[in-house]
C-alpha atoms as a PDB file:
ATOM      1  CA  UNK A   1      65.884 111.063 132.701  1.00  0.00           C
ATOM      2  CA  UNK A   2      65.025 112.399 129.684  1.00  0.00           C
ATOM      3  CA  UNK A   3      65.406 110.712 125.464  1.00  0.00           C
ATOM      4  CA  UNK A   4      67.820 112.682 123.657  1.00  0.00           C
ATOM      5  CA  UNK A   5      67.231 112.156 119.659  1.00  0.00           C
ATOM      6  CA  UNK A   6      69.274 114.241 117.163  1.00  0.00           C
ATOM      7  CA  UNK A   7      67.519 115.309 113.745  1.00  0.00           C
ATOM      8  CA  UNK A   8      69.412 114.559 110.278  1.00  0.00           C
ATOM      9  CA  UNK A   9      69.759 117.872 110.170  1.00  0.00           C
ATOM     10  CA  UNK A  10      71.683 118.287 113.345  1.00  0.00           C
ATOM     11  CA  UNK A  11      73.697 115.102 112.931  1.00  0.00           C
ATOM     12  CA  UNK A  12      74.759 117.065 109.119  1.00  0.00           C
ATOM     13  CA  UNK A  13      75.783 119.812 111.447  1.00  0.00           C
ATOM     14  CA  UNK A  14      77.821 118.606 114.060  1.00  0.00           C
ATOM     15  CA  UNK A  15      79.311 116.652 111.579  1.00  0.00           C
ATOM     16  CA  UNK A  16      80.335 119.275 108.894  1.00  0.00           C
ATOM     17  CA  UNK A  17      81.565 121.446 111.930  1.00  0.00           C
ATOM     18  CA  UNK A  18      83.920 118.963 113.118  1.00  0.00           C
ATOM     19  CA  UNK A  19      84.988 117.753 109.779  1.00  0.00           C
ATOM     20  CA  UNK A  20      85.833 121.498 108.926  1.00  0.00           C
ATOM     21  CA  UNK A  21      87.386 122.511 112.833  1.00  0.00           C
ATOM     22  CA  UNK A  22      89.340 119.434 112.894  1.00  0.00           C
ATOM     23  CA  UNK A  23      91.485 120.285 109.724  1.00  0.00           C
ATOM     24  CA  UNK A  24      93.038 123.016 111.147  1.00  0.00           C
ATOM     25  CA  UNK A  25      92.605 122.416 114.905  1.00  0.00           C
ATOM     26  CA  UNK A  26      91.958 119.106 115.990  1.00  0.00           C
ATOM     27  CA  UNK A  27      92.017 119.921 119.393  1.00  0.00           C
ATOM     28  CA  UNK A  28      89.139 122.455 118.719  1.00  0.00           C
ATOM     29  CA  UNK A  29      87.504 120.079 117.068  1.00  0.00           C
ATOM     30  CA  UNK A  30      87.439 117.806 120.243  1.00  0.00           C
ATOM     31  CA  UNK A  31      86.928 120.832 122.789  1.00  0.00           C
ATOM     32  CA  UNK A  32      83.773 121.329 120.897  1.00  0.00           C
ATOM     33  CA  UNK A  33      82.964 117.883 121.087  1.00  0.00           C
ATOM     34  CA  UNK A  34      83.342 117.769 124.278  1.00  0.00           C
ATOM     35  CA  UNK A  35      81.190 120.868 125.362  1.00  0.00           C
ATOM     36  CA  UNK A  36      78.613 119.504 123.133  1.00  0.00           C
ATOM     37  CA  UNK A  37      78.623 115.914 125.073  1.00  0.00           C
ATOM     38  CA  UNK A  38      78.508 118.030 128.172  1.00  0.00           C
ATOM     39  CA  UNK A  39      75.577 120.281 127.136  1.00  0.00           C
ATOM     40  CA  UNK A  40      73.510 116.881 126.344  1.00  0.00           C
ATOM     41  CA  UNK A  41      74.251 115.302 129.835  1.00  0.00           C
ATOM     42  CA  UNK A  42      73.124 118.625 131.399  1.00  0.00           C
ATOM     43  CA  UNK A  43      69.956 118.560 128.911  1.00  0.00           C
ATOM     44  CA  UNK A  44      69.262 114.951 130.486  1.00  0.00           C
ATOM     45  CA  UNK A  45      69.396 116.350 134.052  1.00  0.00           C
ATOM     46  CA  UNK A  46      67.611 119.601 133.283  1.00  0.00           C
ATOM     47  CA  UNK A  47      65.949 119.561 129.634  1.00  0.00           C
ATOM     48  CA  UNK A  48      64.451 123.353 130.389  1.00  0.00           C
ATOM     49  CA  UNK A  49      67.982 124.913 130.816  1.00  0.00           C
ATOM     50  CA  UNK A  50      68.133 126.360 127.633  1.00  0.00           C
ATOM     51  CA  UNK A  51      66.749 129.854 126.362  1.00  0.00           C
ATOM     52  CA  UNK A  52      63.748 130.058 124.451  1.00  0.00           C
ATOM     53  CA  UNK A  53      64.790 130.327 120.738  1.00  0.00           C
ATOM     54  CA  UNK A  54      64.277 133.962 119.644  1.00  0.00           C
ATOM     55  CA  UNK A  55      63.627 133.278 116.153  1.00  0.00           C
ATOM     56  CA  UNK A  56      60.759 130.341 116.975  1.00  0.00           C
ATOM     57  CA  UNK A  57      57.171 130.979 117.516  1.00  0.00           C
ATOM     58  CA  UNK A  58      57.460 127.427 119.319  1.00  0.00           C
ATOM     59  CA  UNK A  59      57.841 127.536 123.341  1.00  0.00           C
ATOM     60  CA  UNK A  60      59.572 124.334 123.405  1.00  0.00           C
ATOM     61  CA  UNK A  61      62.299 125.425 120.876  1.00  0.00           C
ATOM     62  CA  UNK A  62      64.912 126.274 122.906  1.00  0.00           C
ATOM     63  CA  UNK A  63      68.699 127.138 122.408  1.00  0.00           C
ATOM     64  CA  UNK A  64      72.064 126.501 124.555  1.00  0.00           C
ATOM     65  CA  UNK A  65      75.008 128.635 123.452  1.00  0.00           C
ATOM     66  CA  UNK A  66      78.234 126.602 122.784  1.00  0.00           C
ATOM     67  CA  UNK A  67      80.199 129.729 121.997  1.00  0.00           C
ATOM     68  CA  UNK A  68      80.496 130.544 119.027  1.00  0.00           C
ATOM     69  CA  UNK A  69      77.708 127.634 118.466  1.00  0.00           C
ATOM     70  CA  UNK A  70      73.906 127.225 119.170  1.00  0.00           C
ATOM     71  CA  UNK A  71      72.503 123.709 120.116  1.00  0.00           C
ATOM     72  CA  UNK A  72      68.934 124.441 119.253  1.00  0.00           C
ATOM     73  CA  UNK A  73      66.770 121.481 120.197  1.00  0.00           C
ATOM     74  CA  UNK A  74      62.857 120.919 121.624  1.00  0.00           C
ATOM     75  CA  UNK A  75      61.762 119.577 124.247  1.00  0.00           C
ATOM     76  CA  UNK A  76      58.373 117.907 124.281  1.00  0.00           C
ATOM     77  CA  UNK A  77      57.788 117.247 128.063  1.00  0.00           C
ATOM     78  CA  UNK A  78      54.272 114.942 127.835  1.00  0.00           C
ATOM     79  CA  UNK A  79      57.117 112.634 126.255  1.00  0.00           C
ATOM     80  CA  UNK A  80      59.762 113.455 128.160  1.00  0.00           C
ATOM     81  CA  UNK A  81      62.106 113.236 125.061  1.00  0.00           C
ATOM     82  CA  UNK A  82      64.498 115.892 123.286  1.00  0.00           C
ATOM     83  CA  UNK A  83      65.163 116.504 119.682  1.00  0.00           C
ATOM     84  CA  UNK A  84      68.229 118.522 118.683  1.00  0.00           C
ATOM     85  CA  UNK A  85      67.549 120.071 115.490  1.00  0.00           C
ATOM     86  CA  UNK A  86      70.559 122.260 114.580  1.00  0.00           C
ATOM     87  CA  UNK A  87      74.143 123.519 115.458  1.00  0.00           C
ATOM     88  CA  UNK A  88      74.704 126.419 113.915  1.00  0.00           C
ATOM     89  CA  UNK A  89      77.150 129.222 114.379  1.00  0.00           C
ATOM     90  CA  UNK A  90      75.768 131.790 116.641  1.00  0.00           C
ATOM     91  CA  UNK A  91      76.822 134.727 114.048  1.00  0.00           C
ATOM     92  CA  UNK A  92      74.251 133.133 111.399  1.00  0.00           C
ATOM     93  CA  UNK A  93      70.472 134.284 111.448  1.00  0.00           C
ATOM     94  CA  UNK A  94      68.021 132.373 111.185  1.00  0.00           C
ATOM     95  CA  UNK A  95      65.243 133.964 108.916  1.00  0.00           C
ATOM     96  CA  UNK A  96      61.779 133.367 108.837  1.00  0.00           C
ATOM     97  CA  UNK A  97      61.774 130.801 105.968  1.00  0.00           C
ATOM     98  CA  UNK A  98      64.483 128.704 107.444  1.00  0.00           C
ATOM     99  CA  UNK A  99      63.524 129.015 111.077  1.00  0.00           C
ATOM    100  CA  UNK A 100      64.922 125.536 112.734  1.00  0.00           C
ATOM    101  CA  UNK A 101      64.964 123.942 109.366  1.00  0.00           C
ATOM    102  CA  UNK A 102      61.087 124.416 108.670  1.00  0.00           C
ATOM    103  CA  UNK A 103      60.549 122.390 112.027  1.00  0.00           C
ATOM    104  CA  UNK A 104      59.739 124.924 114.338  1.00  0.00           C
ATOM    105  CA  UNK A 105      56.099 125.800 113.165  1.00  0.00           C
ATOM    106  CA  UNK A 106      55.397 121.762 113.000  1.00  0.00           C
ATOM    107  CA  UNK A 107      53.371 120.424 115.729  1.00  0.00           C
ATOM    108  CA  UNK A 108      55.108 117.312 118.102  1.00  0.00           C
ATOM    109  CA  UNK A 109      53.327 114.440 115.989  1.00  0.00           C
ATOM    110  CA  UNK A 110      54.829 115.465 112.455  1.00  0.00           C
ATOM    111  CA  UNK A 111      58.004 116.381 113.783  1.00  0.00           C
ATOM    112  CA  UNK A 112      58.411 113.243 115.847  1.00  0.00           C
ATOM    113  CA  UNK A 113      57.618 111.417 112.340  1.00  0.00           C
ATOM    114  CA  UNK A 114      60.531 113.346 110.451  1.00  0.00           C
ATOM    115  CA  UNK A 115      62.951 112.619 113.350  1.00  0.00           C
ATOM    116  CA  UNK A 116      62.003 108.961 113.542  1.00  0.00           C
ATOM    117  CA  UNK A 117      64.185 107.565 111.384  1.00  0.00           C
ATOM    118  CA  UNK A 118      67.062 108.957 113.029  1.00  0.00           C
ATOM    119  CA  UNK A 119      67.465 106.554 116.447  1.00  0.00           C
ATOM    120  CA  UNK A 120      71.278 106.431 117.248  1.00  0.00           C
ATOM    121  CA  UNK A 121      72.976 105.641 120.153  1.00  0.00           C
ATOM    122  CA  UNK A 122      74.284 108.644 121.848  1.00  0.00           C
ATOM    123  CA  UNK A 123      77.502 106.715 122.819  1.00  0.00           C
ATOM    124  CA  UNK A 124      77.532 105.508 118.971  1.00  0.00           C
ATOM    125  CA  UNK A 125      77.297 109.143 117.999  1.00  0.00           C
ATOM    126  CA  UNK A 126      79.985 110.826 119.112  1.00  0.00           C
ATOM    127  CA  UNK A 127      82.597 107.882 118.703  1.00  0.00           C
ATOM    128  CA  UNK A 128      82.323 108.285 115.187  1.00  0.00           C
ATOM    129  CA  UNK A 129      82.803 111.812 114.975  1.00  0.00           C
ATOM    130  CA  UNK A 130      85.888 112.257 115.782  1.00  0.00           C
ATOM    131  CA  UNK A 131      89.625 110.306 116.142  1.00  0.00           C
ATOM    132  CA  UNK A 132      90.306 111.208 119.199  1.00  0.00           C
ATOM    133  CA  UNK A 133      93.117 109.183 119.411  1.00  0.00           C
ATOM    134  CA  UNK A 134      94.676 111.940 117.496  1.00  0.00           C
ATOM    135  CA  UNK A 135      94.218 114.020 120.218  1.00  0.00           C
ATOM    136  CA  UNK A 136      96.766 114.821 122.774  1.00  0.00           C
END
């Protein structure tokens, strides 16, 4: 099985999206939570299902689409581990200067430095993103 990490970045992300989904639709808010937890256990089983990221020079960037969401996030096999760097929503482009947050040109040593920090519990994670007792 492979690590899954997620960047500040990404954890900024998920959390701003659910944050903002959950006011109106709190229900949303969980779907997407769920299809994101689901996308990660599949990344465990089978960290090259995702596309190559179009907009990254870097063959281990790659993308799975959430709809309307991208989970971008490398994979750095030698290590067996996964980063997650962004969610974004799949109608925003990413341009050159902002490709994957600056990350994607970085090779695995400095990014694993930047991402270090960051350890969490996946379990830990997505607890305490949403109520989901306020679910029904």
């Amino acid at each position: 099985m492979v690590s899954i990490e997620w960047t500040k970045d990404a954890d900024f992300d998920l959390n701003a999206i659910l944050t903002y989904l959950s006011k109106s639709s709190p229900q949303y808010a969980f779907s997407l939570l769920e299809n994101v937890d689901e996308a990660l256990v599949n990344l465990n089983r089978f960290p090259k299902i995702g596309r190559k990221v179009p907009e990254s020079d870097n063959v281990n960037d790659r993308e799975i689409i959430l709809k309307p969401y991208r989970l971008i996030y490398r994979y750095i096999e030698d290590q067996n581990k996964i980063y997650v760097i962004m969610l974004i929503h799949g109608s925003r482009q990413l341009t050159a200067l902002e490709q994957l947050n600056g990350i994607a040109g970085s090779d695995e040593l400095d990014f694993e430095t930047k991402i270090r920090e960051n350890r969490k519990d996946l379990e830990q994670f997505f607890k305490k993103r949403l109520d989901i007792s306020d679910v029904d």
